[in-house]
N, C-alpha and C. Protein backbone atom coordinates (compact mmCIF):
# COMPACT_ATOMS: atom_id res chain seq x y z
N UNK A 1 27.54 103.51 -150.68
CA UNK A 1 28.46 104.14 -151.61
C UNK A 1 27.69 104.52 -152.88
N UNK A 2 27.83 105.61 -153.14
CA UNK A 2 26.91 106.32 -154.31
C UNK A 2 27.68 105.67 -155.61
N UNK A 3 26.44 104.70 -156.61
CA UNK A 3 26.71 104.46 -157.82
C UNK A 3 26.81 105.49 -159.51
N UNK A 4 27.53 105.34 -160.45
CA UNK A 4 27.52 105.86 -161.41
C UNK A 4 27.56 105.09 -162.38
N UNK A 5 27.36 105.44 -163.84
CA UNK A 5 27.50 105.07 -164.85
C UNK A 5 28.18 104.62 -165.62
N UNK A 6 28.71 103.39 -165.96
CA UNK A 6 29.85 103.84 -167.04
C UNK A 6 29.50 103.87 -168.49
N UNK A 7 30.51 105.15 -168.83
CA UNK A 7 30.39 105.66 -170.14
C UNK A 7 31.41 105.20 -171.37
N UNK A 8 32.42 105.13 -170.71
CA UNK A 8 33.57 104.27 -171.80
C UNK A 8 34.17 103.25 -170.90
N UNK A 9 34.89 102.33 -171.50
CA UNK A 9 35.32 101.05 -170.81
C UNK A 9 35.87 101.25 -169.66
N UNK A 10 35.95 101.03 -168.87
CA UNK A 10 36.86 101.33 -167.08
C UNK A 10 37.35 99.86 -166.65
N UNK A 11 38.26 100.23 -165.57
CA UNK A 11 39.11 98.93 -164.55
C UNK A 11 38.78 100.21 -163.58
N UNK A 12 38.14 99.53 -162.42
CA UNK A 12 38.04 100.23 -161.60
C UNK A 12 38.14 98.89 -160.16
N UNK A 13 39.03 99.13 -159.47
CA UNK A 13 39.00 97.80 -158.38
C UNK A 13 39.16 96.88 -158.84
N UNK A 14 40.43 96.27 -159.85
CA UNK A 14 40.76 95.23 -160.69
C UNK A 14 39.34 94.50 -161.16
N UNK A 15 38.54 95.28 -161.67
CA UNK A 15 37.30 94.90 -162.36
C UNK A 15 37.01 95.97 -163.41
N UNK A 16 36.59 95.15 -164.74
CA UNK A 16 36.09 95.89 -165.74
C UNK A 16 34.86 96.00 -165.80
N UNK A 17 34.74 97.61 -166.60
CA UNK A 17 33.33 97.94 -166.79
C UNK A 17 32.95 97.93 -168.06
N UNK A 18 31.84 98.05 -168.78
CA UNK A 18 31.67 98.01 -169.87
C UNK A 18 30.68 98.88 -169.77
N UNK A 19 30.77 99.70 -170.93
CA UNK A 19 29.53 101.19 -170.66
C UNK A 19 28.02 100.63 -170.80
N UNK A 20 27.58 101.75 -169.78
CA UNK A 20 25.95 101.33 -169.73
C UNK A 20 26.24 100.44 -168.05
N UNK A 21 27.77 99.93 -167.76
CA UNK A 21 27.36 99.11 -166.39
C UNK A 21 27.35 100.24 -164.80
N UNK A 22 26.70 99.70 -163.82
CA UNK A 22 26.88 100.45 -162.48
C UNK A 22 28.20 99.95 -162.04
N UNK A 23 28.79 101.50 -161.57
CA UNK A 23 30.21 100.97 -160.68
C UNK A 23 29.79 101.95 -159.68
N UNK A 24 30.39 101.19 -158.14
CA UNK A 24 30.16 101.74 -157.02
C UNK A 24 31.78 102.29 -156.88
N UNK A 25 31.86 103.82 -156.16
CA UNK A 25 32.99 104.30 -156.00
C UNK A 25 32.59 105.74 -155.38
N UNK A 26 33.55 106.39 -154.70
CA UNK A 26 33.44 107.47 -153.73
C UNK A 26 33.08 108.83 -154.82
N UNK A 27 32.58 109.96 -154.11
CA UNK A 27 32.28 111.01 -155.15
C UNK A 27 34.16 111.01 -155.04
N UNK A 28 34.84 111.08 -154.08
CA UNK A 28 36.19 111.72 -154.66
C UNK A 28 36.94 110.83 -155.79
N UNK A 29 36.72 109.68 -155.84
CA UNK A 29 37.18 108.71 -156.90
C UNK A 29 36.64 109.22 -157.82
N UNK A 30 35.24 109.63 -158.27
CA UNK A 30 34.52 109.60 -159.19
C UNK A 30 35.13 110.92 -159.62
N UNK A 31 35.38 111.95 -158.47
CA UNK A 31 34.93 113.19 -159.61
C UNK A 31 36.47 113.52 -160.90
N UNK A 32 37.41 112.93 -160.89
CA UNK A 32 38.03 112.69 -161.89
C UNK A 32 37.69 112.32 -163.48
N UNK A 33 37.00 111.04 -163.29
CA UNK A 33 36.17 110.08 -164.64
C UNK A 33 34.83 110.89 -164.23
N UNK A 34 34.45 111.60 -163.93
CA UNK A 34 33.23 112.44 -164.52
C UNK A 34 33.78 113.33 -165.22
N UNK A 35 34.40 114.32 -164.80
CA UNK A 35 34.97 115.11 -165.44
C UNK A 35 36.19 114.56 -167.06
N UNK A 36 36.49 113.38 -166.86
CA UNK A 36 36.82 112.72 -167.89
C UNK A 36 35.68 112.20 -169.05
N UNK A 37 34.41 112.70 -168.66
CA UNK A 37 33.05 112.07 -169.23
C UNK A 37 33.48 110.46 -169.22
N UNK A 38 34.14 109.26 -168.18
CA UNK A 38 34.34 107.83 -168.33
C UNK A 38 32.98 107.67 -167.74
N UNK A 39 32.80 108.27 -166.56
CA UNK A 39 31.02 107.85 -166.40
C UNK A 39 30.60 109.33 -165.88
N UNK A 40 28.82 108.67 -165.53
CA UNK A 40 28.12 109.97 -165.03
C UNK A 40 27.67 109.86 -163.62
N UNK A 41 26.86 110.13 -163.47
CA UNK A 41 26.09 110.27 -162.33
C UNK A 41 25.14 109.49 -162.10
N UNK A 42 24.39 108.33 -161.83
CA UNK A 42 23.63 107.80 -161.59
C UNK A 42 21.96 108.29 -161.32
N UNK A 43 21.66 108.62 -162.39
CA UNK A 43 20.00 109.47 -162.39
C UNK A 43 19.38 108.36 -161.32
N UNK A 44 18.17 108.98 -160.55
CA UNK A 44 17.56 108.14 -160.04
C UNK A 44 16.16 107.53 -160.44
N UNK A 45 15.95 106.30 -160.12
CA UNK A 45 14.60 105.59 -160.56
C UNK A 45 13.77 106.44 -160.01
N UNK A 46 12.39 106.26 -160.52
CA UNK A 46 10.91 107.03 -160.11
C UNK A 46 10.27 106.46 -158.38
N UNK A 47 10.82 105.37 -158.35
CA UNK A 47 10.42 104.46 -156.71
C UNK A 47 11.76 105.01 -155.72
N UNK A 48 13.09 105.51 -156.13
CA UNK A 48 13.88 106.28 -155.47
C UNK A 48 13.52 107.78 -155.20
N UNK A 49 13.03 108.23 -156.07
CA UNK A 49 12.82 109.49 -155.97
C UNK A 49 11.21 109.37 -154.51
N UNK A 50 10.67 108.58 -155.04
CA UNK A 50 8.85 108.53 -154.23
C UNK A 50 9.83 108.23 -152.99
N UNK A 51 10.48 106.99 -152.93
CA UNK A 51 11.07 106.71 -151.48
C UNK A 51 11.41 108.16 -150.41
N UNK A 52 12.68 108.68 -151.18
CA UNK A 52 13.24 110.01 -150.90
C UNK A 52 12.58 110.86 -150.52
N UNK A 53 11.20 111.00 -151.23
CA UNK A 53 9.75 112.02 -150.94
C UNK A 53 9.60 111.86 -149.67
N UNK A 54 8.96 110.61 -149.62
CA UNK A 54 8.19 109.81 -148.48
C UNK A 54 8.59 110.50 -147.51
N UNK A 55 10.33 110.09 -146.84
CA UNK A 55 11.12 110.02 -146.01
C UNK A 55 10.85 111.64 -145.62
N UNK A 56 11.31 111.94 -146.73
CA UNK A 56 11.22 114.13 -146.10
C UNK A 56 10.06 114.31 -145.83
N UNK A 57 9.01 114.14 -146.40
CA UNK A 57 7.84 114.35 -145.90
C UNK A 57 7.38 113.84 -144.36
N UNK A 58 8.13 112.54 -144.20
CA UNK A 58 8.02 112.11 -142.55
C UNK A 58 8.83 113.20 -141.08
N UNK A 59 9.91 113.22 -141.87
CA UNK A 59 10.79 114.27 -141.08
C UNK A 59 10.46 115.58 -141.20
N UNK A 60 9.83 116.26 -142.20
CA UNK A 60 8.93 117.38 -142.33
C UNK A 60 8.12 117.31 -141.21
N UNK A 61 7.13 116.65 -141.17
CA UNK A 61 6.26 116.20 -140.20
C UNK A 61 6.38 115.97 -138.72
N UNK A 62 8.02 115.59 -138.58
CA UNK A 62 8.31 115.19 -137.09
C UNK A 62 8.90 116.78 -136.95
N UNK A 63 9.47 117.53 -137.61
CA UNK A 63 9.69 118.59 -136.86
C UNK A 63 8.87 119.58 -136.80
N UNK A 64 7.99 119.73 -137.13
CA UNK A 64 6.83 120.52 -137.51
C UNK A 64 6.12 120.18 -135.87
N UNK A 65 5.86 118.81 -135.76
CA UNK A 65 5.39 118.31 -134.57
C UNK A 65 5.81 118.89 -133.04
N UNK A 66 7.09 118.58 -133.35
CA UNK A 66 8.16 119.08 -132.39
C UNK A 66 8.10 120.64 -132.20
N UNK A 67 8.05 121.39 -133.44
CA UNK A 67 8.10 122.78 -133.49
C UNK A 67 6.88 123.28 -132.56
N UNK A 68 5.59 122.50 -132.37
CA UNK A 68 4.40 123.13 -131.94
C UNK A 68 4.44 122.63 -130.40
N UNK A 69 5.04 121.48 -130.09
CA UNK A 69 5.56 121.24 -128.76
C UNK A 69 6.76 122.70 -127.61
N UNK A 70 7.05 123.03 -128.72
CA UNK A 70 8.00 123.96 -128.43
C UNK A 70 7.56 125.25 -128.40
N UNK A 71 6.29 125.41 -128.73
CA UNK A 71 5.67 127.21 -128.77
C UNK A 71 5.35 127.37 -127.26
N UNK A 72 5.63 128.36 -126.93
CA UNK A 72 4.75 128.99 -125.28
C UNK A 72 3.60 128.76 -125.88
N UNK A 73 2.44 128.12 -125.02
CA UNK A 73 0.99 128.42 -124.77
C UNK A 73 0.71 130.06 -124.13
N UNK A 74 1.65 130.54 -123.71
CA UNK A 74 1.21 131.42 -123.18
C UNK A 74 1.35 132.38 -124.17
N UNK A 75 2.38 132.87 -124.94
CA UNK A 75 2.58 133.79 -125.77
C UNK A 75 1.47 133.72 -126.71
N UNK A 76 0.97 135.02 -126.94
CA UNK A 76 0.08 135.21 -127.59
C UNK A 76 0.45 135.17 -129.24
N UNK A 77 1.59 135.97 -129.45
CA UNK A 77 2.45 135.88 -130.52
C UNK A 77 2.26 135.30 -131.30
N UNK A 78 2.53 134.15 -130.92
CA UNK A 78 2.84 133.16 -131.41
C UNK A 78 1.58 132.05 -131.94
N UNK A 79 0.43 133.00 -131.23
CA UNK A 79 -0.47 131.90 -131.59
C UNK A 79 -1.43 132.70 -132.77
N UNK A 80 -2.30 132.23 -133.48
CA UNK A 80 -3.29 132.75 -134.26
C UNK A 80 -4.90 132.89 -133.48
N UNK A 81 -5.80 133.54 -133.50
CA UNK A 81 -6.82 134.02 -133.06
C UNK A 81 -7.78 132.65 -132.72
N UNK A 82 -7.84 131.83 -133.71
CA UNK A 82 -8.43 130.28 -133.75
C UNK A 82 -7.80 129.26 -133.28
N UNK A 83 -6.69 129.41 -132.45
CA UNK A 83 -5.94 128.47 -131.89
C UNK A 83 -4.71 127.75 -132.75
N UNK A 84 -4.57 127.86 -134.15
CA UNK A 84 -3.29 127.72 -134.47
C UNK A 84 -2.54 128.24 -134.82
N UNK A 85 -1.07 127.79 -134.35
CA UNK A 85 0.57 128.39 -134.15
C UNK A 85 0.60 129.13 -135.80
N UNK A 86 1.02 130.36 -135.17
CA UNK A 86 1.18 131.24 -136.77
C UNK A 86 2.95 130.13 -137.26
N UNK A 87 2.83 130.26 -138.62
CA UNK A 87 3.20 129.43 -139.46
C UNK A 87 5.00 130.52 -139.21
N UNK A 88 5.07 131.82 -139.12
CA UNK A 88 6.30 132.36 -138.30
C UNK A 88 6.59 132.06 -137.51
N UNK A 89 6.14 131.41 -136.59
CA UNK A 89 6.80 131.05 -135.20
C UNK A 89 7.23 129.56 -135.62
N UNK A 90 6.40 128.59 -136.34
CA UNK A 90 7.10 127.48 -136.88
C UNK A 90 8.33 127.51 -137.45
N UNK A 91 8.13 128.46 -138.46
CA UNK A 91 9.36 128.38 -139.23
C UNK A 91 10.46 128.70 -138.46
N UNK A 92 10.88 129.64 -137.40
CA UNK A 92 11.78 130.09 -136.73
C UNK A 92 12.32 128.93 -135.97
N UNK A 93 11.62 128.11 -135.47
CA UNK A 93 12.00 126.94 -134.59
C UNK A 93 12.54 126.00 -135.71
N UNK A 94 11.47 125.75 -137.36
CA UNK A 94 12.43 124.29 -138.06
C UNK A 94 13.42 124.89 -138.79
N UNK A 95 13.41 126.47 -139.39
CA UNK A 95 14.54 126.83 -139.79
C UNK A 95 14.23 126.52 -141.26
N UNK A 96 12.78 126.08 -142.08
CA UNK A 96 12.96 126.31 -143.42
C UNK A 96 11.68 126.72 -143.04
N UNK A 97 11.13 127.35 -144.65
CA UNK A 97 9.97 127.83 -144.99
C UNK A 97 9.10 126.74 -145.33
N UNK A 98 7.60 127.03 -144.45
CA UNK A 98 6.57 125.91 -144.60
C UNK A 98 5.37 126.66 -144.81
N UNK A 99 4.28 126.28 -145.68
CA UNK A 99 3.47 127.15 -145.99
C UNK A 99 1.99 127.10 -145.25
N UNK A 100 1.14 127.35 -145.16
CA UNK A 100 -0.09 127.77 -143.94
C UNK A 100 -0.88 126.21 -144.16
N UNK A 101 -0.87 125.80 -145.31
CA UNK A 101 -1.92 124.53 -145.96
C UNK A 101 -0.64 123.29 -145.03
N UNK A 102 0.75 123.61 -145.36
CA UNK A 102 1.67 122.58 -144.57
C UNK A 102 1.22 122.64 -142.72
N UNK A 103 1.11 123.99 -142.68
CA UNK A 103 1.00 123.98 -140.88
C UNK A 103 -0.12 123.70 -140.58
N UNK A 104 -1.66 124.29 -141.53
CA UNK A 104 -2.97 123.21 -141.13
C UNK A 104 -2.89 122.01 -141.17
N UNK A 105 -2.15 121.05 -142.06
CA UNK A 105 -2.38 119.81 -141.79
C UNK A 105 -1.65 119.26 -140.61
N UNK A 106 -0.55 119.54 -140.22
CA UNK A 106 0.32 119.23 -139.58
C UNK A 106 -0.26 119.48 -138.08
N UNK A 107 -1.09 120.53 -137.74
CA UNK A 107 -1.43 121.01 -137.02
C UNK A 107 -3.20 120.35 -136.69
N UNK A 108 -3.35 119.66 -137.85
CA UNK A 108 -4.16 118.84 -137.47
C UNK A 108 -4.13 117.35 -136.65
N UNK A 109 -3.18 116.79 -137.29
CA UNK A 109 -2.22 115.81 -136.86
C UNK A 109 -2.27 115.93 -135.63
N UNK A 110 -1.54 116.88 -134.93
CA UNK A 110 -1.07 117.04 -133.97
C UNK A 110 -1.96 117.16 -132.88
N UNK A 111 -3.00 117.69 -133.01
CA UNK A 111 -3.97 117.89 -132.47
C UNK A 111 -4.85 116.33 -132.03
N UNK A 112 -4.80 115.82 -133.40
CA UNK A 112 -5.43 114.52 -132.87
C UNK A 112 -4.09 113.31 -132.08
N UNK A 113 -3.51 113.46 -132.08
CA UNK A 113 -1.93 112.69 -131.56
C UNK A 113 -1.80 113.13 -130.01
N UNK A 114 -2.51 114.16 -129.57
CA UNK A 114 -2.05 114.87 -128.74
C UNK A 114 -3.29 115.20 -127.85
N UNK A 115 -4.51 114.83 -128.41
CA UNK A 115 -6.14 115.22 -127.28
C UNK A 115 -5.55 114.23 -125.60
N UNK A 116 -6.25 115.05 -124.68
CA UNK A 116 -6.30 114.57 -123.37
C UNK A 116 -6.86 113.19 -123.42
């Protein structure tokens, strides 16, 4: 349950808040007393944010993986002159934009994950 702020005194769940404390409550509960400025939004710590990184960057990675599992070997298209998957044919399969330095590494990865 996503936490917020409190900004002026609250009873929220026969419990008081006192501003400056965390109260846990639904965005639809919340978005009332936000819009009341009673609390805010819960900024996130610097080890939440790195966590959050981490995580996308892993799932970046697994579909990227997946994406090069999924190219024809045969289509030429699709491939680059030196053997790696043009970074268009990636993107079409994960559906966001990834840039050539993202598909070399990834494509390095993969390569070693993946030798006979």
């Amino acid at each position: 349950m996503p936490q917020f702020i409190v900004l002026t005194p609250l009873r929220h769940n026969a419990k008081v808040y006192s501003p400056g404390a965390a109260v846990d409550m639904t965005q639809q509960q919340a978005a009332a007393l936000i819009r009341a400025a009673a609390i805010a939004e819960k900024p996130f710590s610097q080890t939440e944010v790195k966590t959050a990184n981490k995580e996308l960057k892993k799932a970046e990675e697994t579909d990227l993986s997946k994406a090069i599992n999924e190219l024809d070997v045969k289509d030429k298209s699709l491939w680059m002159k030196d053997g790696r998957p043009r970074t268009e044919a990636l993107i079409a399969i994960v559906g966001y934009r990834i840039t050539a330095k993202e598909r070399d590494i990834n494509w390095q990865q993969w390569k070693e994950e993946n030798r006979p």
